[in-house]
Protein backbone atom coordinates (compact mmCIF):
# COMPACT_ATOMS: atom_id res chain seq x y z
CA UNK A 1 -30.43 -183.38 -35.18
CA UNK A 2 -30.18 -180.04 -34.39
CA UNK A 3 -30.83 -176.78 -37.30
CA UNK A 4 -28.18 -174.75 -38.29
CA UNK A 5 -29.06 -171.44 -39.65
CA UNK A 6 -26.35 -169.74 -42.26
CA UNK A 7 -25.04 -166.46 -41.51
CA UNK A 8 -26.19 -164.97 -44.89
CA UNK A 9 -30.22 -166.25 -44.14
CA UNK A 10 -29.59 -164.55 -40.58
CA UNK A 11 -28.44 -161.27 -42.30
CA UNK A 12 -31.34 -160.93 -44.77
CA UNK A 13 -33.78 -161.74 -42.69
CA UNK A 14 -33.32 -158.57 -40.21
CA UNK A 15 -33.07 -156.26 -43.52
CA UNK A 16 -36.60 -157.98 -44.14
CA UNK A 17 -37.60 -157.15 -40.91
CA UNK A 18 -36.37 -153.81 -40.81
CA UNK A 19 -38.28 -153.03 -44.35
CA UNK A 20 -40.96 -154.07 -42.57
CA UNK A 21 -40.63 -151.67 -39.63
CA UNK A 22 -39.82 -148.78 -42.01
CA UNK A 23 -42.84 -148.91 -44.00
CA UNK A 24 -45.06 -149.51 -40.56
CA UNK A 25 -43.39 -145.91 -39.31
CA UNK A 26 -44.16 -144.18 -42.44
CA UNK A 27 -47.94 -145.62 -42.44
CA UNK A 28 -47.97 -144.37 -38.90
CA UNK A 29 -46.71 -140.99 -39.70
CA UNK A 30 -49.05 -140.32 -42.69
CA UNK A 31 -52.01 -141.40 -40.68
CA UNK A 32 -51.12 -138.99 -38.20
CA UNK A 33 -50.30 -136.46 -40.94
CA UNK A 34 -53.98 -137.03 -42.82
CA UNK A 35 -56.06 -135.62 -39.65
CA UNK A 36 -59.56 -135.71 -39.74
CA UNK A 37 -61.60 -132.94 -40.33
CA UNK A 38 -64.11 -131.31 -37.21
CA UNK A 39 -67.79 -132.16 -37.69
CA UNK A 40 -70.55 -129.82 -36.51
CA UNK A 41 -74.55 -130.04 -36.05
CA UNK A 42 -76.73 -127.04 -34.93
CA UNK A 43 -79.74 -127.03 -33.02
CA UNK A 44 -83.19 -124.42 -32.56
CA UNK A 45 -84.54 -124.45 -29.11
CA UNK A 46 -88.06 -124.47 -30.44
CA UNK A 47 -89.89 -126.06 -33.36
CA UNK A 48 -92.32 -122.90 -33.54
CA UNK A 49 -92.19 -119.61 -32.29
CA UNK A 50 -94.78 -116.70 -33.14
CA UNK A 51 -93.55 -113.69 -35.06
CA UNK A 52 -91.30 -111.38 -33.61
CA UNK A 53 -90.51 -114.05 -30.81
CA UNK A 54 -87.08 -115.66 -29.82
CA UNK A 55 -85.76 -118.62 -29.27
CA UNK A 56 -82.08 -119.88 -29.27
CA UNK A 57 -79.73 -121.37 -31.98
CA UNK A 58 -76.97 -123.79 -30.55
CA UNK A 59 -73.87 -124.96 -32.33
CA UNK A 60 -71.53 -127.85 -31.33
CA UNK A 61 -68.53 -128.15 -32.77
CA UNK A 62 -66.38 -131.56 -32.35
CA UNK A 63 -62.52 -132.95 -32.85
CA UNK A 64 -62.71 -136.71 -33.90
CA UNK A 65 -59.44 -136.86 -33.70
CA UNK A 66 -56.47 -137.90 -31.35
CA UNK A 67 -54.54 -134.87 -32.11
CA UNK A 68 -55.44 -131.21 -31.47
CA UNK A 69 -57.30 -128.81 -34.51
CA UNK A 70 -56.32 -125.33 -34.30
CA UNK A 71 -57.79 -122.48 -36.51
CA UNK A 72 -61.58 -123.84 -36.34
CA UNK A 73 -64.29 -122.00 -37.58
CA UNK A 74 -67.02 -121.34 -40.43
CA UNK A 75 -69.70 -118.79 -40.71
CA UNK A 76 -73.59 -118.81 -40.88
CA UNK A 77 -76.02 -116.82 -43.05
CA UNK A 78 -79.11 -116.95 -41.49
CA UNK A 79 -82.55 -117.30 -43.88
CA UNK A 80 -84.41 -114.15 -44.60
CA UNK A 81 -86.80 -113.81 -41.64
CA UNK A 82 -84.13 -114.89 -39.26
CA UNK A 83 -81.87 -112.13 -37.14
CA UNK A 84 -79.23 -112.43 -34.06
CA UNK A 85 -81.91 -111.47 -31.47
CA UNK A 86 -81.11 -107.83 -29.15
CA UNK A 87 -79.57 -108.51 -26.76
CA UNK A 88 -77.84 -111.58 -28.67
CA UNK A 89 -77.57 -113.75 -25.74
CA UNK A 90 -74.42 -115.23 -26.30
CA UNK A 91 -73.56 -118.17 -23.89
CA UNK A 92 -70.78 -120.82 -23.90
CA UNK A 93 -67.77 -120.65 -25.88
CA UNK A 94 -65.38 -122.44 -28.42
CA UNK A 95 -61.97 -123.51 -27.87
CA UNK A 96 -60.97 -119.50 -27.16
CA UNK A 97 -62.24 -118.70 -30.68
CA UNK A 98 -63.63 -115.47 -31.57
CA UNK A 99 -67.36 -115.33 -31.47
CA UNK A 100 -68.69 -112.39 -33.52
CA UNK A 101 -73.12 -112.35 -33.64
CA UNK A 102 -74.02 -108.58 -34.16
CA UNK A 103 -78.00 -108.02 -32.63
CA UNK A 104 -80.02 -107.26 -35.24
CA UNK A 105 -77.80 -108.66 -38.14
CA UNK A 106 -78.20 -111.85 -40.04
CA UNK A 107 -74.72 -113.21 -39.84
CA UNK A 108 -72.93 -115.48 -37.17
CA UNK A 109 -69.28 -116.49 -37.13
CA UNK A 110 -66.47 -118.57 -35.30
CA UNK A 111 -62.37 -117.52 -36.07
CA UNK A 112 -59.09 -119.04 -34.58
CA UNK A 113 -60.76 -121.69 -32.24
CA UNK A 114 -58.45 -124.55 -31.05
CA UNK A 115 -59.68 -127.89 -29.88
CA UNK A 116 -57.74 -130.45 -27.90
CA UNK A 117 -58.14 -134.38 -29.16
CA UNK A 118 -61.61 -135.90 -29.09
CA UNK A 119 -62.72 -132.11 -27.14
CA UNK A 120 -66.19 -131.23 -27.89
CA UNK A 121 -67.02 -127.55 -27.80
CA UNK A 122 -70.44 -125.62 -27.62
CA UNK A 123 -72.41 -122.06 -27.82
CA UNK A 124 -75.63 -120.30 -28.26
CA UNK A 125 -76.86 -117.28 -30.39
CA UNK A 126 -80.66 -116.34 -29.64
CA UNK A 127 -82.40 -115.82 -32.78
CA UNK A 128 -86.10 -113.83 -34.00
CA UNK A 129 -88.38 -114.25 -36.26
CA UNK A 130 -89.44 -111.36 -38.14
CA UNK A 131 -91.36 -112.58 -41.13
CA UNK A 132 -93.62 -116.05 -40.86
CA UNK A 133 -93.26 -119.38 -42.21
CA UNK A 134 -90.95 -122.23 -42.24
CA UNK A 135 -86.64 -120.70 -42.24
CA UNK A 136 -84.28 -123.77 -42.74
CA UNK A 137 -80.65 -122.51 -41.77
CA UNK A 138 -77.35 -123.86 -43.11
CA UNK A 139 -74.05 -123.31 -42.12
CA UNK A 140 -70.98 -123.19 -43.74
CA UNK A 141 -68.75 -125.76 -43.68
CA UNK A 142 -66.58 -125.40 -40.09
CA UNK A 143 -62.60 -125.84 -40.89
CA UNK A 144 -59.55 -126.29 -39.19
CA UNK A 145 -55.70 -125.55 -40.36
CA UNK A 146 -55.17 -129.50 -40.09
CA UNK A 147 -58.50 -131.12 -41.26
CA UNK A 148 -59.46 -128.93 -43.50
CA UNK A 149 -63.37 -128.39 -44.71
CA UNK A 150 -65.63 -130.87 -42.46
CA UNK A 151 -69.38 -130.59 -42.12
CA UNK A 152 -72.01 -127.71 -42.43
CA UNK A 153 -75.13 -127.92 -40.03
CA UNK A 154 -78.81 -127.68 -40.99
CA UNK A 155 -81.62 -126.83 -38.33
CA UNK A 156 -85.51 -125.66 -39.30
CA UNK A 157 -88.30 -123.67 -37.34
CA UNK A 158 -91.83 -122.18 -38.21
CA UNK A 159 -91.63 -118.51 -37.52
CA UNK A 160 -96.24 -118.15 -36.81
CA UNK A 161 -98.03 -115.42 -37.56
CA UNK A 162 -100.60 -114.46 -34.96
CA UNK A 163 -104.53 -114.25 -35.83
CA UNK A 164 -106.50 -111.65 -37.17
CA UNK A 165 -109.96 -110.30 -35.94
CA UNK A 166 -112.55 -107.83 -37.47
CA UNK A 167 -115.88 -106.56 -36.23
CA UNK A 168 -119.18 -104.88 -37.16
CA UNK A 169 -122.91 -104.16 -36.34
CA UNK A 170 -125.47 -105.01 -38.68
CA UNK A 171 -127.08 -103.01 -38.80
CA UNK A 172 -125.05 -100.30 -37.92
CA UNK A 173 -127.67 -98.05 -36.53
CA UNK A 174 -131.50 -99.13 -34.47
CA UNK A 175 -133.95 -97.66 -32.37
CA UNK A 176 -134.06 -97.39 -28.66
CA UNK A 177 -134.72 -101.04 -27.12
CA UNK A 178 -134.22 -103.03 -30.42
CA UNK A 179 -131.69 -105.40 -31.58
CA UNK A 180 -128.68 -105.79 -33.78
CA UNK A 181 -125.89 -108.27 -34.40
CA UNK A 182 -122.29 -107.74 -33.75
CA UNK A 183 -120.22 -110.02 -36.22
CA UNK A 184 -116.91 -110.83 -35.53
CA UNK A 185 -114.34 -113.08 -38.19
CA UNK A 186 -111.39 -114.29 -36.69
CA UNK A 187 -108.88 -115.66 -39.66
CA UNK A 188 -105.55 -117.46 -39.73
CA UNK A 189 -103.30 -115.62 -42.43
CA UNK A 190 -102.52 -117.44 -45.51
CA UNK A 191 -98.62 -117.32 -44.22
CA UNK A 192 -98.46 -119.64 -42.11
CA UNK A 193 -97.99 -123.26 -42.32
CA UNK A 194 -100.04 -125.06 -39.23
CA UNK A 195 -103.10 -124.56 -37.52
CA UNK A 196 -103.47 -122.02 -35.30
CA UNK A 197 -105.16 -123.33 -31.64
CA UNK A 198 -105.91 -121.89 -28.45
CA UNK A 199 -107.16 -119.08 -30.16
CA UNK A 200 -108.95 -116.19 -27.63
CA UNK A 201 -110.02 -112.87 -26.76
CA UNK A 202 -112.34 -110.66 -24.69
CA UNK A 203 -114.62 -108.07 -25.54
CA UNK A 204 -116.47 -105.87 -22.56
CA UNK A 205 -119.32 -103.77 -24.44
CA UNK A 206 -119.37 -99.82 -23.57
CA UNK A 207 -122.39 -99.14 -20.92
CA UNK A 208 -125.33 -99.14 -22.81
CA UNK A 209 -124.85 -101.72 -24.44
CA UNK A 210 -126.27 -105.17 -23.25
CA UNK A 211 -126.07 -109.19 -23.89
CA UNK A 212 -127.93 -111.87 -22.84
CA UNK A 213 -126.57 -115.09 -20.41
CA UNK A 214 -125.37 -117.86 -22.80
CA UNK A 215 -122.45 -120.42 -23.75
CA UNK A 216 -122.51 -121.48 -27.22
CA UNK A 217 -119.81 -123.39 -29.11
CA UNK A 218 -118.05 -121.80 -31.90
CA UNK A 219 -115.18 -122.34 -34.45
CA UNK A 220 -113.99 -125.42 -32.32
CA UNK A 221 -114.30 -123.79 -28.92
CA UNK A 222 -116.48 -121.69 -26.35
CA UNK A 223 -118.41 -118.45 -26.69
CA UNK A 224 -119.46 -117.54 -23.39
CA UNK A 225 -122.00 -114.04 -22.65
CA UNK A 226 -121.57 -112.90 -19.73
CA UNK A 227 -125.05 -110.22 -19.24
CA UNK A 228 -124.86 -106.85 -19.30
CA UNK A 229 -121.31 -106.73 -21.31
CA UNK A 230 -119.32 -109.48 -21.48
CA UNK A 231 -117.84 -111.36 -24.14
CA UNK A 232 -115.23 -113.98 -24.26
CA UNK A 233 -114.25 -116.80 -26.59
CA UNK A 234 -111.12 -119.48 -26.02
CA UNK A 235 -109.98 -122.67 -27.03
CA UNK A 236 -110.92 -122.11 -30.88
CA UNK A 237 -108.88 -123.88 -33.72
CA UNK A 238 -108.73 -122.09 -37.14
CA UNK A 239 -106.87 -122.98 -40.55
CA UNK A 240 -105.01 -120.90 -42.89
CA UNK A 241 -107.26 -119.21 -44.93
CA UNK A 242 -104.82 -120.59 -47.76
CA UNK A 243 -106.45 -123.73 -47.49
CA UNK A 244 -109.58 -122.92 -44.97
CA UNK A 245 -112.13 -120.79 -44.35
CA UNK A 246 -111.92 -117.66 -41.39
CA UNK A 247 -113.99 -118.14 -38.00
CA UNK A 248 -117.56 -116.17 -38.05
CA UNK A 249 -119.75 -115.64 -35.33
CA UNK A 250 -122.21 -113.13 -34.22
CA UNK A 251 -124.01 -112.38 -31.11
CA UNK A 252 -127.36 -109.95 -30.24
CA UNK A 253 -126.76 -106.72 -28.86
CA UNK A 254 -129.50 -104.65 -27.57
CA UNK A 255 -129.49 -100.74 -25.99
CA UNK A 256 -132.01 -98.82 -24.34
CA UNK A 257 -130.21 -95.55 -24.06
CA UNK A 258 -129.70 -94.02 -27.00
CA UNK A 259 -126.34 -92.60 -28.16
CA UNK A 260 -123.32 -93.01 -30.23
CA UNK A 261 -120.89 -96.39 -29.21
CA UNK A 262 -118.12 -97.07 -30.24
CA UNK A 263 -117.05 -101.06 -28.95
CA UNK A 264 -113.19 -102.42 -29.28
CA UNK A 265 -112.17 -105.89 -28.82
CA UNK A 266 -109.01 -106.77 -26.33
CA UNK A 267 -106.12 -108.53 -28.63
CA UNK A 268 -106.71 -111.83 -30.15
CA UNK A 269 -104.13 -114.59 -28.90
CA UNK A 270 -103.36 -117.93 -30.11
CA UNK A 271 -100.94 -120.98 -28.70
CA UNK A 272 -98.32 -120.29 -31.55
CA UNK A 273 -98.65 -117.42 -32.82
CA UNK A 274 -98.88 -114.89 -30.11
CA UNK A 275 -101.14 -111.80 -29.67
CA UNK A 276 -102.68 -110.18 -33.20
CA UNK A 277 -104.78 -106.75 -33.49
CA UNK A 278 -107.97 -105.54 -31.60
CA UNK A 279 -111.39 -104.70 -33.86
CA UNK A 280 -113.70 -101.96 -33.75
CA UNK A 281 -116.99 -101.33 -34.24
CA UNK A 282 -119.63 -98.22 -34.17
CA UNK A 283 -123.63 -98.02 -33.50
CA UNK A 284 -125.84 -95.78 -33.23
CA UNK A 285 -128.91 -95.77 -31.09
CA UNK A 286 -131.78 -93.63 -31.56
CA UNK A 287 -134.22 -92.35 -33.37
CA UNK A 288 -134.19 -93.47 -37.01
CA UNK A 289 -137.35 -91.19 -38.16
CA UNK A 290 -138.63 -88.83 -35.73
CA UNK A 291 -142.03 -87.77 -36.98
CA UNK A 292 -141.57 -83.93 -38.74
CA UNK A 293 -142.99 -81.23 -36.77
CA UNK A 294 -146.14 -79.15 -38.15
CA UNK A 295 -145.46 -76.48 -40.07
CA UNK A 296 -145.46 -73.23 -38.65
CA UNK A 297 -146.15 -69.86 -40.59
CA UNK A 298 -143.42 -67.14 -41.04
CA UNK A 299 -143.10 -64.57 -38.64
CA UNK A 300 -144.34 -60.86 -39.83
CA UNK A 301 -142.65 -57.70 -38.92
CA UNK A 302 -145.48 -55.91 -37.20
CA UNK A 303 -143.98 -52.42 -39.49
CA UNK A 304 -144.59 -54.13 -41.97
CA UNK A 305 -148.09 -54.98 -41.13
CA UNK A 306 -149.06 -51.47 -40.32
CA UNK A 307 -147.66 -50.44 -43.44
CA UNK A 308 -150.27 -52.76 -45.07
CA UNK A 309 -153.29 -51.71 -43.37
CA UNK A 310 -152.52 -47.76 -44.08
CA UNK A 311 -151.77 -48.61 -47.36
CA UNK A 312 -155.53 -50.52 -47.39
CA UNK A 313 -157.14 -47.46 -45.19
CA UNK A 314 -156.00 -44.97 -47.89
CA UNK A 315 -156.77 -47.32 -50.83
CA UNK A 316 -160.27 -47.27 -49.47
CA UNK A 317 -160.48 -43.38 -48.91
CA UNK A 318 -159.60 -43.14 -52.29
CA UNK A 319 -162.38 -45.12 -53.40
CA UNK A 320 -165.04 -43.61 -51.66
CA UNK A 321 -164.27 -40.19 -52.57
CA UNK A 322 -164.21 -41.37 -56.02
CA UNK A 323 -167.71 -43.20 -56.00
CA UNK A 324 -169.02 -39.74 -53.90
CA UNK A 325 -168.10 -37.58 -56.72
CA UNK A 326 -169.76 -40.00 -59.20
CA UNK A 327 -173.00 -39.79 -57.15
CA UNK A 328 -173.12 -35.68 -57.27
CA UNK A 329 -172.62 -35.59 -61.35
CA UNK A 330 -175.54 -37.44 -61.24
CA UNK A 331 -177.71 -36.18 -59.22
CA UNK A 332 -176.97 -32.91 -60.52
CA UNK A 333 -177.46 -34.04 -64.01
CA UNK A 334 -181.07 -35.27 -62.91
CA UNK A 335 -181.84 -31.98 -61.44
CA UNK A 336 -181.58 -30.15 -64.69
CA UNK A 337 -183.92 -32.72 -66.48
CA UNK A 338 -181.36 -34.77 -68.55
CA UNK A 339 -180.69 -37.86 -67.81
């Protein structure tokens, strides 16, 4: 037996159905109204870089939605230590936003960039170090006019202080043909955060100056003498003084012309940290105590000596003419009988 369906049940049941389609538009239309927000990470080219070095700081900035987001952007501080390298090195772009990184400032931003549904966009800053130790950098959050606030971006790196090197003779001053030690400390500065390895330099004595043929091992790597001059360490591995102690080594230096010398190291380098200073040192070769000379009389003005012997002469005239006169009173005296 066939079904027979009323006219009313007919009629309600559309206005059910078109309830139902109603409320599935406006769903639609507030999804598409509640857009998503963009989402950015940031990247550092390097994990280390030795002070006063570069290296480059990437953003990438996405859309994760359907839809377009216009008026993207945020705006990065960068941690003390950190500045927008000279020349900046700008490279990509961002949905044709404006890109403003002044060298030699400490501030990076993105204005008025549009991005297209699901569109990824990307760019590079190159950054320095100019003070050591570890610089975490955080963005600001990146916006849009649709999505409002999303995500800020965090990315770290170890800014390394190079190593440090000193040198002296001890003793400072010798003889001709004896010996002395030249000292040199090498020290990782309290600043930084790692190791320091790879750590070298070269040292070529002034003529004069000689060292004997050897290879020693020191501080972790190789000392080699090269005779008459040469001196050259690499591959050492030293630990912040923070929380080590500096590198100390000496070798025997020798001289058999005597003279003043004055002996400067080339720069000390590491793997991470880059070149430091140079060291000096002075000697003195010689002799330390030259026997006195004898002692030799003053010189006499011969005037004055001729004064002396008239003066004597007519002292002695005197004299005699005295004692003479004497000598007649008494002989005359005897000649009269008295005595």
């Amino acid at each position: 037996m066939a079904m027979r369906l009323s006219r009313n049940f007919v009629s309600r049941t559309w206005r059910v159905k078109g309830v139902v389609g109603i409320a599935v538009l406006m769903v639609g239309t507030l999804v598409h109204a509640a857009a998503l927000p963009p989402i950015m990470y940031s990247a550092i080219g390097a994990p280390t870089i030795p002070l006063n070095g570069t290296t480059s700081l990437q953003f990438n900035i996405a859309n994760q939605n359907s839809s377009p987001l216009t008026g993207v952007g945020f705006s990065d501080t960068l941690p003390a230590g950190l500045v927008v390298s000279t020349p900046n090195g700008l490279s990509g772009s961002c949905g044709g936003g404006t890109i403003t990184s002044v060298a030699g400032t400490g501030t990076i931003n993105l204005s008025g960039a549009t991005l297209a549904g699901g569109d990824l966009c990307t760019f590079s800053i190159n950054i320095t170090g100019t003070s050591a130790g570890f610089k975490n950098n955080t963005t600001g959050s990146v916006t849009s006019n649709e999505g409002g606030s999303g995500t800020s971006a965090s990315s770290g790196i170890v800014v390394v202080a190079p190593p440090s090197i000193a040198a002296v003779f001890t003793p400072s001053t010798i003889e001709t043909n004896q010996t002395t030690s030249l000292q040199f400390t090498i020290s990782n500065p309290a600043v930084n955060m790692i190791d320091l390895n790879g750590i070298a330099f070269s040292d070529t004595l002034p003529v004069g100056l000689t060292v004997p043929n050897t290879t020693t091992s020191v501080c972790g790597g190789t000392l080699t003498l090269t005779s008459p001059t040469g001196i050259a360490m690499s591959g050492a591995t030293i630990a912040p003084v923070a929380v080590g102690s500096p590198c100390q080594f000496s070798v025997t230096v020798s001289s058999a012309a005597a003279g003043n010398y004055t002996n400067t190291t080339g720069a000390v380098t590491s793997t991470y940290g880059g070149a430091g200073n140079t060291a000096s040192a002075n000697l003195s070769v010689g002799n330390i105590n030259p026997q006195s000379p004898p002692a030799q009389a003053p010189a006499i003005d011969p005037l004055l000596l001729l004064m002396l012997a008239v003066s004597i002469v007519a002292s002695a005239i005197v004299r005699y003419r005295r004692i003479s006169q004497a000598l007649q009173i008494l002989d005359c005296a005897c000649a009269g009988g008295e005595i």
